[in-house]
PDB file of N, CA and C in Angstrom:
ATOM      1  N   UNK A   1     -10.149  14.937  -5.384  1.00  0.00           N
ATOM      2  CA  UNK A   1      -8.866  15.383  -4.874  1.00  0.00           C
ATOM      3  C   UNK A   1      -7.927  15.612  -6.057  1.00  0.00           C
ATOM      4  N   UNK A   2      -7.122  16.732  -5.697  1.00  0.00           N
ATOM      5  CA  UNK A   2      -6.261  16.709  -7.234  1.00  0.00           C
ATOM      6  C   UNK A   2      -4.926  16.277  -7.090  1.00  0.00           C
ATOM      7  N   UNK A   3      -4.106  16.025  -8.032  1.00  0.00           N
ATOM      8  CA  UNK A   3      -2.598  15.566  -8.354  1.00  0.00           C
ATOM      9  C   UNK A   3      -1.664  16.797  -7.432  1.00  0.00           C
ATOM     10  N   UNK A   4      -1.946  17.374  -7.107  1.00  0.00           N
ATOM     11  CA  UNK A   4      -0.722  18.535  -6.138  1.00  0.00           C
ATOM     12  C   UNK A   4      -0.751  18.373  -4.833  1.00  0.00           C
ATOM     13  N   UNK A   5      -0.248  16.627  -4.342  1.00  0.00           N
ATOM     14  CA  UNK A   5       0.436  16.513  -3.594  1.00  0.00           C
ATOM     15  C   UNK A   5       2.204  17.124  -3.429  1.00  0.00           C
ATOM     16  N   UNK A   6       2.401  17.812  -2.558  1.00  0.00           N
ATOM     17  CA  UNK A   6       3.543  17.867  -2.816  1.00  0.00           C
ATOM     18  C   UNK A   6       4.359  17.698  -0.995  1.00  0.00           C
ATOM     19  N   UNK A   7       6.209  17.643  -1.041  1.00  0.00           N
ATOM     20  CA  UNK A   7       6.833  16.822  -0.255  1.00  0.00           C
ATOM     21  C   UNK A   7       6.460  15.662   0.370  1.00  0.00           C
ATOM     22  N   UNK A   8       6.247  15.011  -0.944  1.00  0.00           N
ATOM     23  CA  UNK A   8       5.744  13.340  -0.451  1.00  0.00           C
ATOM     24  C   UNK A   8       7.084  12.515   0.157  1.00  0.00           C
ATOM     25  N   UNK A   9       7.023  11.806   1.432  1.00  0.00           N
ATOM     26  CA  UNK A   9       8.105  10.869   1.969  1.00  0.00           C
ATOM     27  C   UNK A   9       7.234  10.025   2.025  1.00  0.00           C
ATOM     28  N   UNK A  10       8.140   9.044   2.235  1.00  0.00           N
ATOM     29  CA  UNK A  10       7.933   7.413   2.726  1.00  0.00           C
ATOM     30  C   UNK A  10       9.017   7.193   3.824  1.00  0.00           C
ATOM     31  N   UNK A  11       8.264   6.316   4.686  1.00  0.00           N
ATOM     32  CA  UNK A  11       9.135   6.789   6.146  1.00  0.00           C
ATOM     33  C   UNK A  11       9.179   5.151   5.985  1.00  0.00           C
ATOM     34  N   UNK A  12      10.693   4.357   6.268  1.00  0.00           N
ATOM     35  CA  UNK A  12      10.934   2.708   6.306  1.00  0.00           C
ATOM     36  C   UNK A  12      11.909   2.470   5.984  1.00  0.00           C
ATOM     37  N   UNK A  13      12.331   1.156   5.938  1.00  0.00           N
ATOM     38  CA  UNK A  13      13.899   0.682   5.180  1.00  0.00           C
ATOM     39  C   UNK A  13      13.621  -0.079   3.934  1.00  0.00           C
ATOM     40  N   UNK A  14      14.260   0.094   3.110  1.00  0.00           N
ATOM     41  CA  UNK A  14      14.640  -0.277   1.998  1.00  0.00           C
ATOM     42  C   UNK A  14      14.073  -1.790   2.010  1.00  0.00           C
ATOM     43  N   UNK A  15      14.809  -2.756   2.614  1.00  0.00           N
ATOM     44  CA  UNK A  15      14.259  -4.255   2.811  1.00  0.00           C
ATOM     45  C   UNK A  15      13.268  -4.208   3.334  1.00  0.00           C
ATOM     46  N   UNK A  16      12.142  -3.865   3.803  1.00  0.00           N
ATOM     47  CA  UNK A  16      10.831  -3.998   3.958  1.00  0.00           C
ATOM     48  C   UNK A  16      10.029  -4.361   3.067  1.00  0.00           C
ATOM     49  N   UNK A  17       9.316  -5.368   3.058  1.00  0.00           N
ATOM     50  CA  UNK A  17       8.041  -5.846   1.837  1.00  0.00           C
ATOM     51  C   UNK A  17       7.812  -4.450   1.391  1.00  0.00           C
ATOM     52  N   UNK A  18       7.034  -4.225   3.069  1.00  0.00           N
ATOM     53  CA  UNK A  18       5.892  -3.008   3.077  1.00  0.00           C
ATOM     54  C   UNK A  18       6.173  -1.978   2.035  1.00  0.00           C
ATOM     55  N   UNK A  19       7.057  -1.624   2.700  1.00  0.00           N
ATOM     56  CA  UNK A  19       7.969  -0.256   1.884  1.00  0.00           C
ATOM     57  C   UNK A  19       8.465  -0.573   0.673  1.00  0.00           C
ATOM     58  N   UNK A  20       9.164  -1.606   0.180  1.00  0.00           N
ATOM     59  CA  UNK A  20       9.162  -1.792  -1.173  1.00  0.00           C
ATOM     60  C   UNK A  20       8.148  -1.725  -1.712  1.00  0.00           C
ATOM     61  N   UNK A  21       7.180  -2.380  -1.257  1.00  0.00           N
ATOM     62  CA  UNK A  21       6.016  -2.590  -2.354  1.00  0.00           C
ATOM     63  C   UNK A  21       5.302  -0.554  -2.677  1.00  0.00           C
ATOM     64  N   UNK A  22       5.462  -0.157  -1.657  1.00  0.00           N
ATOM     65  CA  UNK A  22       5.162   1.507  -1.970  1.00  0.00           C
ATOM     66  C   UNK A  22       5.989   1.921  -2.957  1.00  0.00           C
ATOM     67  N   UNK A  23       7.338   1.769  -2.399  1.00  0.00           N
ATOM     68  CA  UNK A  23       8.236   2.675  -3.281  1.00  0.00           C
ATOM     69  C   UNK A  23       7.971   2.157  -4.888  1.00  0.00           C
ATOM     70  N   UNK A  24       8.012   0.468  -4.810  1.00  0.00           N
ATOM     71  CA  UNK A  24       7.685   0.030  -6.163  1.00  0.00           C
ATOM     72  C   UNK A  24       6.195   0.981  -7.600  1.00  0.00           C
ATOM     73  N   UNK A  25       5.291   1.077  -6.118  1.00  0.00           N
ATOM     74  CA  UNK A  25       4.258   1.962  -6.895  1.00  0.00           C
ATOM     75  C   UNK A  25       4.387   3.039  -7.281  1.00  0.00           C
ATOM     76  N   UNK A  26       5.506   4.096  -6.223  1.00  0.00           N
ATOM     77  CA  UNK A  26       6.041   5.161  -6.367  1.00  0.00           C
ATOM     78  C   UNK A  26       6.716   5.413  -7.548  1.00  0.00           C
ATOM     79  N   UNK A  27       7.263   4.660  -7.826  1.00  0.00           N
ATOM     80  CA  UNK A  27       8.283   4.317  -9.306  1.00  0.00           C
ATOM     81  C   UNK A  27       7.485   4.354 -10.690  1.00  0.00           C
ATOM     82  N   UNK A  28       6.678   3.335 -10.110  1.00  0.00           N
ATOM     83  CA  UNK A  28       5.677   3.273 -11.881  1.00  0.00           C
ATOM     84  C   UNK A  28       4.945   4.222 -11.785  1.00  0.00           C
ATOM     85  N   UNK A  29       4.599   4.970 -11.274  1.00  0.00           N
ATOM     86  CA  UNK A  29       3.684   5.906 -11.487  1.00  0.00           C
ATOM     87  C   UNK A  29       4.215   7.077 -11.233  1.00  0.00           C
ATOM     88  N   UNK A  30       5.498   7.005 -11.001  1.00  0.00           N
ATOM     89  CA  UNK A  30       6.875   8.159 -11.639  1.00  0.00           C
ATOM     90  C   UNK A  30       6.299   9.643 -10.395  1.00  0.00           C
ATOM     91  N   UNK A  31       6.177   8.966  -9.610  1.00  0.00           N
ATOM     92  CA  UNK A  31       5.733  10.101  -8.240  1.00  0.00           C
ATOM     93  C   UNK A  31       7.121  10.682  -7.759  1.00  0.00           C
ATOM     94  N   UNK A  32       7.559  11.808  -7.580  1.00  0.00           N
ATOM     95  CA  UNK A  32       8.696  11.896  -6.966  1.00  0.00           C
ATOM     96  C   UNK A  32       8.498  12.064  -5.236  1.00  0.00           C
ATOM     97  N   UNK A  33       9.799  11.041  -4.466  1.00  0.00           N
ATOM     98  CA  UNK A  33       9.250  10.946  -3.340  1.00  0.00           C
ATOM     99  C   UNK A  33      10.877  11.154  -2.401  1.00  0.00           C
ATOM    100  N   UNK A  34      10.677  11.153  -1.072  1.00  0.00           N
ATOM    101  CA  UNK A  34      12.364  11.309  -0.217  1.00  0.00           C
ATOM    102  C   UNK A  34      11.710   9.853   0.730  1.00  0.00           C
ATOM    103  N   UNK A  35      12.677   8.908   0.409  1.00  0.00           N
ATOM    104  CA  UNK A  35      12.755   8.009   1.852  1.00  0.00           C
ATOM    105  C   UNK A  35      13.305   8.366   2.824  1.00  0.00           C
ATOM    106  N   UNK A  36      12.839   8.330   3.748  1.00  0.00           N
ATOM    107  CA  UNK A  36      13.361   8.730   5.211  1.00  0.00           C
ATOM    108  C   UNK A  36      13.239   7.173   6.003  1.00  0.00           C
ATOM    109  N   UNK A  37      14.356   7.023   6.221  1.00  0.00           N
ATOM    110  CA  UNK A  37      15.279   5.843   6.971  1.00  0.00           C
ATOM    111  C   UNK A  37      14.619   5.716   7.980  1.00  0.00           C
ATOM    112  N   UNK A  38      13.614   4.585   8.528  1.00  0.00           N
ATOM    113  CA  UNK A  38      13.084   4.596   9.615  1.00  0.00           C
ATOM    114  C   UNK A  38      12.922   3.144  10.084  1.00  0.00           C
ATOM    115  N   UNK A  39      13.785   2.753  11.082  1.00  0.00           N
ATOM    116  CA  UNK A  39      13.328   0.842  11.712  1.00  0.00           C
ATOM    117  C   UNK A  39      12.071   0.953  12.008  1.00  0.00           C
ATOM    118  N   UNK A  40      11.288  -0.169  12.862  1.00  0.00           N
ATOM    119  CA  UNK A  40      10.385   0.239  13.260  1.00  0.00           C
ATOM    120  C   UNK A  40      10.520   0.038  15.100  1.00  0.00           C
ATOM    121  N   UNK A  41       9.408   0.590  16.218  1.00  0.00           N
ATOM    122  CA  UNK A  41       9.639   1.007  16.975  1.00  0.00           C
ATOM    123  C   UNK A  41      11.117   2.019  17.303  1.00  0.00           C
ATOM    124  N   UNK A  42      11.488   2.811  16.684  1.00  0.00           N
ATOM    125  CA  UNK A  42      12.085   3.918  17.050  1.00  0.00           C
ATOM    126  C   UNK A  42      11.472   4.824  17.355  1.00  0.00           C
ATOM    127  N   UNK A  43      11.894   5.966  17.543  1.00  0.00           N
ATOM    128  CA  UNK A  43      11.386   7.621  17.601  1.00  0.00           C
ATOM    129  C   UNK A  43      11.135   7.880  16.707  1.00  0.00           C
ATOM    130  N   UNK A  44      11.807   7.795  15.057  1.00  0.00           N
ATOM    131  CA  UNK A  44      11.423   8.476  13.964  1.00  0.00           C
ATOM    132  C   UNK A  44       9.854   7.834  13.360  1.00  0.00           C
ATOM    133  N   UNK A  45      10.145   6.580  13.785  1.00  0.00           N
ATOM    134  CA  UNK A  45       8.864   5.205  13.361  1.00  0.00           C
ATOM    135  C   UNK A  45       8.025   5.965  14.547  1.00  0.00           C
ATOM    136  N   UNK A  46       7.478   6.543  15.742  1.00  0.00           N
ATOM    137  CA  UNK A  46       6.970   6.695  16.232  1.00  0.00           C
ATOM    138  C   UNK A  46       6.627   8.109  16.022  1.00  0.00           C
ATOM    139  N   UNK A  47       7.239   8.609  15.906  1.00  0.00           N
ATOM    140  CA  UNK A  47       7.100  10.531  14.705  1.00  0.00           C
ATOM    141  C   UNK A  47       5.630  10.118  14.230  1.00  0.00           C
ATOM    142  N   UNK A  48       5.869   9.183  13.023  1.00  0.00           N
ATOM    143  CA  UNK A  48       4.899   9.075  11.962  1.00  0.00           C
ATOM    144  C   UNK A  48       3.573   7.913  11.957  1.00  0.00           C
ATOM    145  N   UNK A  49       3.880   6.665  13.163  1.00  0.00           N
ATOM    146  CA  UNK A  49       2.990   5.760  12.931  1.00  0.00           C
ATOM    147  C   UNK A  49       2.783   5.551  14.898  1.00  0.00           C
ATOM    148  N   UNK A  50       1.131   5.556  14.964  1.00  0.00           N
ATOM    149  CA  UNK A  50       0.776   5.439  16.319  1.00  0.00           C
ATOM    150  C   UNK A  50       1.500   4.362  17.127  1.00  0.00           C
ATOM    151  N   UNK A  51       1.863   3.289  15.838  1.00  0.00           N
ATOM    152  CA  UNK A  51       2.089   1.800  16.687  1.00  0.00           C
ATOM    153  C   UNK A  51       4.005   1.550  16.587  1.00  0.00           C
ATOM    154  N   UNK A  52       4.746   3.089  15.938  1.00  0.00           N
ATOM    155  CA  UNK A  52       5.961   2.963  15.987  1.00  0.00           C
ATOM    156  C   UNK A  52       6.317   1.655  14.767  1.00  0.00           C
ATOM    157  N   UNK A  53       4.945   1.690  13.965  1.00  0.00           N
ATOM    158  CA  UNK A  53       5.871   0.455  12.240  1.00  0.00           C
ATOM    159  C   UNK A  53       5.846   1.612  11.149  1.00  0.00           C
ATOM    160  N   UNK A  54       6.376   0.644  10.142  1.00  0.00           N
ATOM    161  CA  UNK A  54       6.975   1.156   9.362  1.00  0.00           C
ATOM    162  C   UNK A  54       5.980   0.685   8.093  1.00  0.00           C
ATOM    163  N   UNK A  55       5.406   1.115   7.249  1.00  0.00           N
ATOM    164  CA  UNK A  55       6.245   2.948   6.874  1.00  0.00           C
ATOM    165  C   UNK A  55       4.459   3.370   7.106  1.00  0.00           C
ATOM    166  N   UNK A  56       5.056   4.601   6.245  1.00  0.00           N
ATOM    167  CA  UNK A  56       4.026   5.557   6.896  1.00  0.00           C
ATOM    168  C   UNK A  56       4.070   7.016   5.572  1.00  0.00           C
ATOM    169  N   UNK A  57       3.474   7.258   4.903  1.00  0.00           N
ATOM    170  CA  UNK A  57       3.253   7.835   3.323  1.00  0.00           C
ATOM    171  C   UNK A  57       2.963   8.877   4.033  1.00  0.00           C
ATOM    172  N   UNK A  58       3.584  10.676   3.887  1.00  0.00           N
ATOM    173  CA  UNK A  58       3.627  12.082   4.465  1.00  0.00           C
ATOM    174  C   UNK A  58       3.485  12.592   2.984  1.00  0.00           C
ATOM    175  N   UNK A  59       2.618  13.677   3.362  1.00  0.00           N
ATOM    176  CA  UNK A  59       2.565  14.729   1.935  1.00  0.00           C
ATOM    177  C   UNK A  59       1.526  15.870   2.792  1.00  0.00           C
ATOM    178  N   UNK A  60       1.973  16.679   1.406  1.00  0.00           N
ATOM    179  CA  UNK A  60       1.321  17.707   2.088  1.00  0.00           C
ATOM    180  C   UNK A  60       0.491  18.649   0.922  1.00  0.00           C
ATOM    181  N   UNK A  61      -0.912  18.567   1.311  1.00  0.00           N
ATOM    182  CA  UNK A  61      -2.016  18.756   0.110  1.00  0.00           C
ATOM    183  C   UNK A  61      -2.945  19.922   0.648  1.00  0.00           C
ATOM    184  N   UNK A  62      -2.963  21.222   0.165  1.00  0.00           N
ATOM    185  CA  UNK A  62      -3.662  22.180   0.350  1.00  0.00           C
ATOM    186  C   UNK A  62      -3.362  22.757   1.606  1.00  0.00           C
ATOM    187  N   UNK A  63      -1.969  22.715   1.424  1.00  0.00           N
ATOM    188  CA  UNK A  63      -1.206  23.392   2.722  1.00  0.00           C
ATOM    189  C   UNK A  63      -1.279  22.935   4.289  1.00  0.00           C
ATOM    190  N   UNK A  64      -1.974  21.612   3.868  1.00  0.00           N
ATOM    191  CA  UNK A  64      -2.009  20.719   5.363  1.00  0.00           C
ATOM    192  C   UNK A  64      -1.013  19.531   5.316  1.00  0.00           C
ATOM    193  N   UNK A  65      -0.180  19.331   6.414  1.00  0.00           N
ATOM    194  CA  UNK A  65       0.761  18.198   5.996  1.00  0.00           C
ATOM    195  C   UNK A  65       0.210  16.941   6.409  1.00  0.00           C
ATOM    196  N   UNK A  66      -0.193  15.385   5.976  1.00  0.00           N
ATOM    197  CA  UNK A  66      -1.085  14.685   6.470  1.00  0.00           C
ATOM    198  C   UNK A  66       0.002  13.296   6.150  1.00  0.00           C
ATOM    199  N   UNK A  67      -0.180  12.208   6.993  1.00  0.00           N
ATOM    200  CA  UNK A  67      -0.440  11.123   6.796  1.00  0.00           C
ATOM    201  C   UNK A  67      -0.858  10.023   6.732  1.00  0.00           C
ATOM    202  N   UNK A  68      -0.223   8.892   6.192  1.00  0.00           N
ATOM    203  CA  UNK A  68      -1.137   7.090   5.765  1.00  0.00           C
ATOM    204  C   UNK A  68      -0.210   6.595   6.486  1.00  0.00           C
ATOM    205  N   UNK A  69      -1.126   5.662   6.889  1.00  0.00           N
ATOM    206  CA  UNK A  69      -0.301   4.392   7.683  1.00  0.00           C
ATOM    207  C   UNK A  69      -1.221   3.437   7.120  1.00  0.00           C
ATOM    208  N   UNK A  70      -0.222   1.737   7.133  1.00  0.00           N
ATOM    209  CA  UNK A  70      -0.616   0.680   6.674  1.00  0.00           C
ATOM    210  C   UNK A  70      -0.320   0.952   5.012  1.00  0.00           C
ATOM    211  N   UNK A  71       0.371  -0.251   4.417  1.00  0.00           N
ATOM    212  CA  UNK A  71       0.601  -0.706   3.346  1.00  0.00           C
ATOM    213  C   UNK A  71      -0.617  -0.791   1.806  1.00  0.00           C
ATOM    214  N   UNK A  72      -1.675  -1.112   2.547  1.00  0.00           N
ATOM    215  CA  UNK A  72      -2.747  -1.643   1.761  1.00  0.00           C
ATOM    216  C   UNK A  72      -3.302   0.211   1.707  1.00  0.00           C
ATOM    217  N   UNK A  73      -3.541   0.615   2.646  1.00  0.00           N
ATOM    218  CA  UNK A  73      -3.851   2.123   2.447  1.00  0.00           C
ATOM    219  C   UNK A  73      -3.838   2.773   1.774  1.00  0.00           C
ATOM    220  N   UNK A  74      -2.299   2.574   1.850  1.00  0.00           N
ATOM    221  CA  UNK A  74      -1.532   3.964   1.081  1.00  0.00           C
ATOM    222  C   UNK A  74      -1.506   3.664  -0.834  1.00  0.00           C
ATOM    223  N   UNK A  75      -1.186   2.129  -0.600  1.00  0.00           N
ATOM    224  CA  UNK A  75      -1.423   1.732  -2.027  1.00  0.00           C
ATOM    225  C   UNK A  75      -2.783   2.142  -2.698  1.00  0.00           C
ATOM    226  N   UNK A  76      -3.922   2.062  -1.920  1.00  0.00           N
ATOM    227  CA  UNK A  76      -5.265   2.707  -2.397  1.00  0.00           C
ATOM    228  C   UNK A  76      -5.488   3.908  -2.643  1.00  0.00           C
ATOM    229  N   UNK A  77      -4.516   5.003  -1.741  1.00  0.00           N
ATOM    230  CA  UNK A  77      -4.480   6.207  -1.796  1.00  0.00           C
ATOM    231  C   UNK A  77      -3.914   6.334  -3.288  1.00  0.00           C
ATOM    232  N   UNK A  78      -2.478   5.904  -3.214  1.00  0.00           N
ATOM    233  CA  UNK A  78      -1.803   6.104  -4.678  1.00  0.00           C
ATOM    234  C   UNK A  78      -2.533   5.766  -5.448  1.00  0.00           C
ATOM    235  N   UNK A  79      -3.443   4.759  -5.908  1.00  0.00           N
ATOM    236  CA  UNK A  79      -3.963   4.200  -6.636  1.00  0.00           C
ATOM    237  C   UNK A  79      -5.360   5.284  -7.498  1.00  0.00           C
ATOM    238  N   UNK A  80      -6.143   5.485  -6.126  1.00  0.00           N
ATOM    239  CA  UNK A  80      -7.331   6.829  -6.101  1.00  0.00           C
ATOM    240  C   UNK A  80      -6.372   7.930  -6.728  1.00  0.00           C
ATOM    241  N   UNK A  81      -5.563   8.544  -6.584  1.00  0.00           N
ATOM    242  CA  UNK A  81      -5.055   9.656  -6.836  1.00  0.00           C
ATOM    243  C   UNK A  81      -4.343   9.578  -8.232  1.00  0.00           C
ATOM    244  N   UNK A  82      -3.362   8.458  -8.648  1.00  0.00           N
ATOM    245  CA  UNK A  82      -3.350   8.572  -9.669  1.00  0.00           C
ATOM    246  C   UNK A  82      -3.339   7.657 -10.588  1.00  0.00           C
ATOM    247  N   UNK A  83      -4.555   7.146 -10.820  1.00  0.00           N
ATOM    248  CA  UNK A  83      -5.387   6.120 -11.463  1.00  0.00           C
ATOM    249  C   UNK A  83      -5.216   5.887 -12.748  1.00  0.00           C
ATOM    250  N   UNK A  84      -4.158   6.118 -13.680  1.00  0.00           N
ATOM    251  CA  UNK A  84      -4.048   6.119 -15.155  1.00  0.00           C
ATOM    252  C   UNK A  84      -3.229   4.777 -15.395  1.00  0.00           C
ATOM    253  N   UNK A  85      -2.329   4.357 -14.046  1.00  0.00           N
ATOM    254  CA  UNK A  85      -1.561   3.404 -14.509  1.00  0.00           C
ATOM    255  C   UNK A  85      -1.933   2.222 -12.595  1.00  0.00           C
ATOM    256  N   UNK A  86      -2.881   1.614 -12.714  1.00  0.00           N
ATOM    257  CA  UNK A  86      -3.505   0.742 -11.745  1.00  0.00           C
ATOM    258  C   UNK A  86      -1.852  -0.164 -11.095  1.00  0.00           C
ATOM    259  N   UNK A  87      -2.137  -0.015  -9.462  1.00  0.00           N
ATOM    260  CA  UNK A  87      -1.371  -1.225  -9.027  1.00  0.00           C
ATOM    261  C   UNK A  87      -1.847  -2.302  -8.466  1.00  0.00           C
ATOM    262  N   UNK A  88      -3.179  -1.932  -8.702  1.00  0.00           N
ATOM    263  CA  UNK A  88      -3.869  -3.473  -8.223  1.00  0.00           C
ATOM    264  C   UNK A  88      -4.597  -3.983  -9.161  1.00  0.00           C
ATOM    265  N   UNK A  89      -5.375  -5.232  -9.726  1.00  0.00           N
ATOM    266  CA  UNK A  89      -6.245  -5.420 -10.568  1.00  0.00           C
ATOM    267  C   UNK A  89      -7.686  -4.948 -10.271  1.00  0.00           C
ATOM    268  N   UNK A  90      -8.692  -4.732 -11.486  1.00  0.00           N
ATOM    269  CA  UNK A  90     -10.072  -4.020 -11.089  1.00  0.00           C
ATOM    270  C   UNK A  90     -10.616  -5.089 -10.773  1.00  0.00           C
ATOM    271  N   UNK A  91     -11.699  -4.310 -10.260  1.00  0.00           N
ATOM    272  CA  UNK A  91     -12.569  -5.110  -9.097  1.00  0.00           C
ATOM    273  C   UNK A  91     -13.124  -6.318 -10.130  1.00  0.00           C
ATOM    274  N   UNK A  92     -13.265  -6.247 -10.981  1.00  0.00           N
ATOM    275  CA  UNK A  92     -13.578  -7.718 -11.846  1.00  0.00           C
ATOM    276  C   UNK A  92     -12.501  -8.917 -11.956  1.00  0.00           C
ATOM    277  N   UNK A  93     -11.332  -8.129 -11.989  1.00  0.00           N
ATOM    278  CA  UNK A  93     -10.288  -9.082 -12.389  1.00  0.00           C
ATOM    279  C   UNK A  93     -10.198  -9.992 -11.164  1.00  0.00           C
ATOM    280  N   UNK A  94     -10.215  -8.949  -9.771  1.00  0.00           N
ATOM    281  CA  UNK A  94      -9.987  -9.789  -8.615  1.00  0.00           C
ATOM    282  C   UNK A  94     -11.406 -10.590  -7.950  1.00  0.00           C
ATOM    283  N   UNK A  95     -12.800 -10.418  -8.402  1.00  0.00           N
ATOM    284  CA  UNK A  95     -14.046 -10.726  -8.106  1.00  0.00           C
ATOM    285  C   UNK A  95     -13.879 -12.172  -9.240  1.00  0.00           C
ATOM    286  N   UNK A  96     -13.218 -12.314 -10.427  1.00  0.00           N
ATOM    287  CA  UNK A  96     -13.119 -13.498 -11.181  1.00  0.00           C
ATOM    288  C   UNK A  96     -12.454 -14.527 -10.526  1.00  0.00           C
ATOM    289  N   UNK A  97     -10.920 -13.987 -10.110  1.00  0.00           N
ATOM    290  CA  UNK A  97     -10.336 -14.638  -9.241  1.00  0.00           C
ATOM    291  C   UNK A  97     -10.952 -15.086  -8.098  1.00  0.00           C
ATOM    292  N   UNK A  98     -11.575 -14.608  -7.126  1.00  0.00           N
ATOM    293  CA  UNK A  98     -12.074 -14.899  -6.019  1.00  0.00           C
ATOM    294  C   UNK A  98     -12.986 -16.084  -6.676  1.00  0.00           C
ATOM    295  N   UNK A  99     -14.227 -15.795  -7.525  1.00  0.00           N
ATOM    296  CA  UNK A  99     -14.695 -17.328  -7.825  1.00  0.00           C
ATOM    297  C   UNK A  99     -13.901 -18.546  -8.046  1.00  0.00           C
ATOM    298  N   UNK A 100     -12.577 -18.261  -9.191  1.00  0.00           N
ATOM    299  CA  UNK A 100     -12.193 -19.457  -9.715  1.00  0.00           C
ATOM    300  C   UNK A 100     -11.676 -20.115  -8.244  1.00  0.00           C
ATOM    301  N   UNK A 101     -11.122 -19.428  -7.472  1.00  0.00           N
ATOM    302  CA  UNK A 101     -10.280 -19.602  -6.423  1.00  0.00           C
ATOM    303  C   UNK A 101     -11.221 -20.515  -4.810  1.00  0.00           C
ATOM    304  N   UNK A 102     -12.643 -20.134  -5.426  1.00  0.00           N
ATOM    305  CA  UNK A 102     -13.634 -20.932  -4.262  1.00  0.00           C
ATOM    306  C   UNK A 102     -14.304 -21.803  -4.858  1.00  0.00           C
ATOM    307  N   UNK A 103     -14.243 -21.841  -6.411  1.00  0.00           N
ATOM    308  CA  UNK A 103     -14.854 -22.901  -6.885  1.00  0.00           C
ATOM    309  C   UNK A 103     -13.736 -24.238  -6.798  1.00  0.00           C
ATOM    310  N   UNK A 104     -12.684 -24.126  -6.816  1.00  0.00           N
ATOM    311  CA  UNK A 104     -11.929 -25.251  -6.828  1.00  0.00           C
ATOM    312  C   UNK A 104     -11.491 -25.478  -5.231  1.00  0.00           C
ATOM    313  N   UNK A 105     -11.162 -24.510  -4.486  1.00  0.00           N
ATOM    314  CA  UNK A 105     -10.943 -25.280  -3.324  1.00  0.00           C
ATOM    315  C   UNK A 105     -11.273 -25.442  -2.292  1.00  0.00           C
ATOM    316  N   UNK A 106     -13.211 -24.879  -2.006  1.00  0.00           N
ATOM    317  CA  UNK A 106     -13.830 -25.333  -1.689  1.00  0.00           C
ATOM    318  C   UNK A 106     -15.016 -26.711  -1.990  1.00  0.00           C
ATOM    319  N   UNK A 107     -14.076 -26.818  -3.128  1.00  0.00           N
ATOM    320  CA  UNK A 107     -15.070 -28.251  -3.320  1.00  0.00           C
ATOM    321  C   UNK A 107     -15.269 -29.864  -2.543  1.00  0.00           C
ATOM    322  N   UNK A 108     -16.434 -29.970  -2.265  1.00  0.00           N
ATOM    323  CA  UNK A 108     -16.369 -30.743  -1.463  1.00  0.00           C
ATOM    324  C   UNK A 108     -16.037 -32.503  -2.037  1.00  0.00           C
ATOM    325  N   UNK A 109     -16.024 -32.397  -2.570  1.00  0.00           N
ATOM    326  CA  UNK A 109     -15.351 -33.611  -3.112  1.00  0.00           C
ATOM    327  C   UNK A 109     -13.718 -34.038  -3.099  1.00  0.00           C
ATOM    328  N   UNK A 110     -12.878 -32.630  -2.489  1.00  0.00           N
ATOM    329  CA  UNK A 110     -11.935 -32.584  -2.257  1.00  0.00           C
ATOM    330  C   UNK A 110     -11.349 -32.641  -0.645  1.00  0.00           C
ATOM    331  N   UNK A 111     -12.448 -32.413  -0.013  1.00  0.00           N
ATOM    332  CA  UNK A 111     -12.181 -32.647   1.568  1.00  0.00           C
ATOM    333  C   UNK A 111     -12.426 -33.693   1.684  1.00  0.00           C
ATOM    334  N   UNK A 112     -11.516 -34.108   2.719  1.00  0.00           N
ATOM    335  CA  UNK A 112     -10.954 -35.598   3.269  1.00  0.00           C
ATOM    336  C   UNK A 112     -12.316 -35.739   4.353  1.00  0.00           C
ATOM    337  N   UNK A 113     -13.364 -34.914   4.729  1.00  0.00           N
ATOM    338  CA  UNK A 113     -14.037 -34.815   5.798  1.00  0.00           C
ATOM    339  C   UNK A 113     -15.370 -35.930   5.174  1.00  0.00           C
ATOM    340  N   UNK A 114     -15.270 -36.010   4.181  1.00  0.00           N
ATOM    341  CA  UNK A 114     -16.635 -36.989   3.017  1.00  0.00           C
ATOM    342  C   UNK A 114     -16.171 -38.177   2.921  1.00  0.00           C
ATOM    343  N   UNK A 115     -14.943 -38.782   3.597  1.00  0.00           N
ATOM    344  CA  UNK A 115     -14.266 -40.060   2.827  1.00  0.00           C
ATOM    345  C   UNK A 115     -14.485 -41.346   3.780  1.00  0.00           C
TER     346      UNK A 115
END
């Protein structure tokens, strides 16, 4: 897929995790984007997302206008598309973590269930 997305929105409010955490990616990776003001369960939240939440990532790529819903998504989308500056860690960094993270607190010497 190539970089010529173009009229990218983000549909949400400002105080939203969700939506911060997009716009935050939006920023570092210097995407230019329009927020469009959206609560959730409204009409405009229901425009763009089946379940009427918020937000909801619009662009329009090879003359089709399309969108993402869900947070984790869209961050993958951004991420796939423009991959020079990562917003998540690589699959090693987070596959290291996941061990250190089951080696210590699944240990059974630490459950009260052995005592």
């Amino acid at each position: 897929m190539s970089k010529e997305l173009i009229n990218v929105e983000l549909v949400g409010i400002p105080f939203s995790t969700f939506t911060r955490t997009i716009r935050l990616g939006l920023e570092e990776k210097s995407i230019p984007y329009k927020l469009i003001f959206a609560l959730p369960h409204t009409d405009i939240a229901n425009k763009y997302h089946p379940f009427e939440r918020i937000p909801s990532f619009n662009f329009e790529y090879d003359g089709t206008k399309q969108t993402l819903i869900e947070s984790a998504a869209i961050t993958n989308f951004i991420d796939a598309i423009w991959p020079e500056t990562p917003l998540r860690p690589s699959r090693i960094s987070s596959d290291l973590n996941d061990i250190f993270t089951n080696a210590h607190i699944d240990d059974p010497r630490e459950s009260t269930e052995f005592r």
